[in-house]
Protein backbone atom coordinates (compact mmCIF):
# COMPACT_ATOMS: atom_id res chain seq x y z
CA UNK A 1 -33.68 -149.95 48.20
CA UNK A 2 -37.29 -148.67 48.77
CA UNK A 3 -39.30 -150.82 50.84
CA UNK A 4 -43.19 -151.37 50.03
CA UNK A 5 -45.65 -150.10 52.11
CA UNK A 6 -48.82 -152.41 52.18
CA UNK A 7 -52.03 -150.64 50.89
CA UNK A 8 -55.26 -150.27 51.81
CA UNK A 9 -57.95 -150.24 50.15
CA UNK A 10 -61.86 -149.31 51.50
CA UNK A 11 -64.38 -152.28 50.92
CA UNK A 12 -67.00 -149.51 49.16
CA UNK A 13 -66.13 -146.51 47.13
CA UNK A 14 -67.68 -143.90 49.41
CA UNK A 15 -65.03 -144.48 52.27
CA UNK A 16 -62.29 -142.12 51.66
CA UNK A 17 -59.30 -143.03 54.23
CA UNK A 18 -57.34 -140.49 53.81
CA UNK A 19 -56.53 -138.12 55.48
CA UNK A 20 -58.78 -139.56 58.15
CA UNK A 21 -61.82 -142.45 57.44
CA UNK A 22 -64.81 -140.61 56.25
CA UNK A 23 -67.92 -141.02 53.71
CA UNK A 24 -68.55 -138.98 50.47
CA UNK A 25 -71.60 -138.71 49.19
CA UNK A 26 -72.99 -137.65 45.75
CA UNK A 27 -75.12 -134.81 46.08
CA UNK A 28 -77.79 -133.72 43.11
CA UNK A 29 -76.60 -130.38 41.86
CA UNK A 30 -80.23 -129.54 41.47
CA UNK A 31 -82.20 -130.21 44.56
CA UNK A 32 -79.51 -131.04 47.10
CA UNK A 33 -80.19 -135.06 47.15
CA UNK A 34 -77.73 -137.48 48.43
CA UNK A 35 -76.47 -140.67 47.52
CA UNK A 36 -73.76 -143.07 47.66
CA UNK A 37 -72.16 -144.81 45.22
CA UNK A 38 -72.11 -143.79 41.36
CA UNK A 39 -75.69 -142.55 39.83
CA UNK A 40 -76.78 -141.44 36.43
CA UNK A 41 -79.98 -139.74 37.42
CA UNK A 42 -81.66 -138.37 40.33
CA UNK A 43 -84.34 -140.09 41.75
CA UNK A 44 -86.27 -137.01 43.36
CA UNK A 45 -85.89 -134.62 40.93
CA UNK A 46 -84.50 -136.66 37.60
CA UNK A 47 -81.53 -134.58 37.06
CA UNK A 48 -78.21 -135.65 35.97
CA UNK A 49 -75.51 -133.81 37.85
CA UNK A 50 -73.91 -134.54 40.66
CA UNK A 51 -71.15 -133.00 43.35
CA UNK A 52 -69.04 -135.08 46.02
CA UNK A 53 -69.78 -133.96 49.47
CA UNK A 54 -68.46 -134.69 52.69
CA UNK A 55 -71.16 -136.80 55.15
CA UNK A 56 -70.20 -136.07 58.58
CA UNK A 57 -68.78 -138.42 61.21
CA UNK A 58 -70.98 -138.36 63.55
CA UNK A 59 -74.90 -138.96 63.88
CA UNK A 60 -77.82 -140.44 65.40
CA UNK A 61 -79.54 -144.06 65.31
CA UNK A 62 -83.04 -143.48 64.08
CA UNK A 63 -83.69 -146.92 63.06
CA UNK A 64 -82.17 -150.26 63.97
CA UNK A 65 -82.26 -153.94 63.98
CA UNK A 66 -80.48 -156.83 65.45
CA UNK A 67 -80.24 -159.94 63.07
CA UNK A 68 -79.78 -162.65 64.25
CA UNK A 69 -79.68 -164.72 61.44
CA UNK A 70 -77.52 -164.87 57.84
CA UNK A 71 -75.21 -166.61 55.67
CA UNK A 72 -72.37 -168.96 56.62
CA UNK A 73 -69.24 -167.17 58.08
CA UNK A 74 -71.27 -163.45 59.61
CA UNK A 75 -70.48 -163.84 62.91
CA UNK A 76 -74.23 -163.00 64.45
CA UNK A 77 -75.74 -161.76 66.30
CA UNK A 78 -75.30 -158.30 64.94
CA UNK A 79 -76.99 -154.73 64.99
CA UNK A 80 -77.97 -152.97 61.61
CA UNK A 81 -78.82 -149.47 61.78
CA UNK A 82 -79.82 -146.38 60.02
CA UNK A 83 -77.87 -143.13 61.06
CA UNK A 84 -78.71 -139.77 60.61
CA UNK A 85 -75.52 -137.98 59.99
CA UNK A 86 -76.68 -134.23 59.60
CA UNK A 87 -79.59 -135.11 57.03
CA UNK A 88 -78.02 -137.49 55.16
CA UNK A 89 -78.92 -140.98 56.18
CA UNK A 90 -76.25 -143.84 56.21
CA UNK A 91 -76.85 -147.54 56.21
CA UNK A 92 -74.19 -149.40 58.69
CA UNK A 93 -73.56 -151.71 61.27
CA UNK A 94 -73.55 -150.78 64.68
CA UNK A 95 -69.86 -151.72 66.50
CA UNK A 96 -68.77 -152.10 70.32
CA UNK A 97 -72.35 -152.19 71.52
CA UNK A 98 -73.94 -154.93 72.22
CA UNK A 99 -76.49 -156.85 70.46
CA UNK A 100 -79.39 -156.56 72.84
CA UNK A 101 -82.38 -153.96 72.89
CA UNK A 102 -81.68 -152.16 76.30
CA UNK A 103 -78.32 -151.64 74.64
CA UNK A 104 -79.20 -149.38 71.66
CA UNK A 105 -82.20 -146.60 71.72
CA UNK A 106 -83.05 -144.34 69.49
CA UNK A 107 -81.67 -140.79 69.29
CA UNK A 108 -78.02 -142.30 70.40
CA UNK A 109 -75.05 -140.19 69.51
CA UNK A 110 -72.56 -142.16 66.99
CA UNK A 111 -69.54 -141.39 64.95
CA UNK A 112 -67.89 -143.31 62.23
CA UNK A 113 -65.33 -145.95 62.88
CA UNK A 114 -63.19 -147.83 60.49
CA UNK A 115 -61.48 -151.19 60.90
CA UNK A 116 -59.23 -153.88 59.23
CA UNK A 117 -61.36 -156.39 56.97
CA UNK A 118 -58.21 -158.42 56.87
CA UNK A 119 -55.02 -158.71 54.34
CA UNK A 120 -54.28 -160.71 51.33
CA UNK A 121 -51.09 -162.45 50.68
CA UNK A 122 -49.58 -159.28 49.22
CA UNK A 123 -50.27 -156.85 52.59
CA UNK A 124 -53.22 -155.18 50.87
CA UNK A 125 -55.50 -154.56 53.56
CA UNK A 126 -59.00 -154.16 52.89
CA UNK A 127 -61.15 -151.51 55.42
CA UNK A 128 -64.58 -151.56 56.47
CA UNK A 129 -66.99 -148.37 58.33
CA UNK A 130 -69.05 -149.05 60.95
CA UNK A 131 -70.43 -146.64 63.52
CA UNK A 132 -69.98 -146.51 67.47
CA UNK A 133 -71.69 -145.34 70.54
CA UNK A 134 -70.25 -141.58 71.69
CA UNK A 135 -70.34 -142.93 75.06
CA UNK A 136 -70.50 -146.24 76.83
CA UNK A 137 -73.86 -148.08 77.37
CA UNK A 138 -75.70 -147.02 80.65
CA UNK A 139 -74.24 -143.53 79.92
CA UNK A 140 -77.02 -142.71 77.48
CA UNK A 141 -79.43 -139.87 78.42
């Protein structure tokens, strides 16, 4: 008797989990654009194709911010950043650093993490992405 084996499924569209977590983005066939998620046109260049492309794992913080406040049920405070991941620019929360200013610069080296959202009562298990230091805090250059 076959047994089932709970799935999981990524909370956005653009994080492929297997055979390891990673992003896909949609690139403009005509002038190289990126974007997540589905499009019909392109907003630099207006055209109307589009090629899946592999975003690397890894990146750089080049802008962040630590909220502090939001709706019932986020846990805060939390750090929202903007990673450069080779060019292509992802929008994610920052994970296993701490939300304080002297813990987070600029320029720090992060890769891609994913994580358990939770499960519902079937064993379906929902993922998340989030992106992590490359080394620990007071390590940083």
């Amino acid at each position: 008797m076959p047994t089932h084996v709970p799935a999981r499924i990524p909370v956005v569209d653009y994080l492929v989990l297997d055979p390891a977590p990673h992003l896909v983005a949609q690139e403009c066939t005509g002038c190289s654009a990126r974007y997540f998620d589905r499009r019909d046109g392109c907003a630099s260049c207006f055209g109307s194709e589009f090629a899946p492309v592999t975003v690397t794992d890894s990146g750089k913080v080049v802008s962040f911010t630590i909220v502090a406040h939001a709706r019932p049920g986020v846990k805060t405070p939390y750090i929202a950043a903007i990673i450069d991941c080779d060019g292509t620019w992802v929008r994610a929360n920052l994970d296993g650093v701490a939300a304080d200013p002297a813990a987070v610069s600029l320029g720090m080296p992060v890769h891609l993490v994913a994580y358990s959202l939770g499960a519902d009562s079937a064993g379906t298990e929902a993922v998340g992405f989030a992106y992590r230091p490359d080394s620990p805090v007071g390590e940083q250059p």
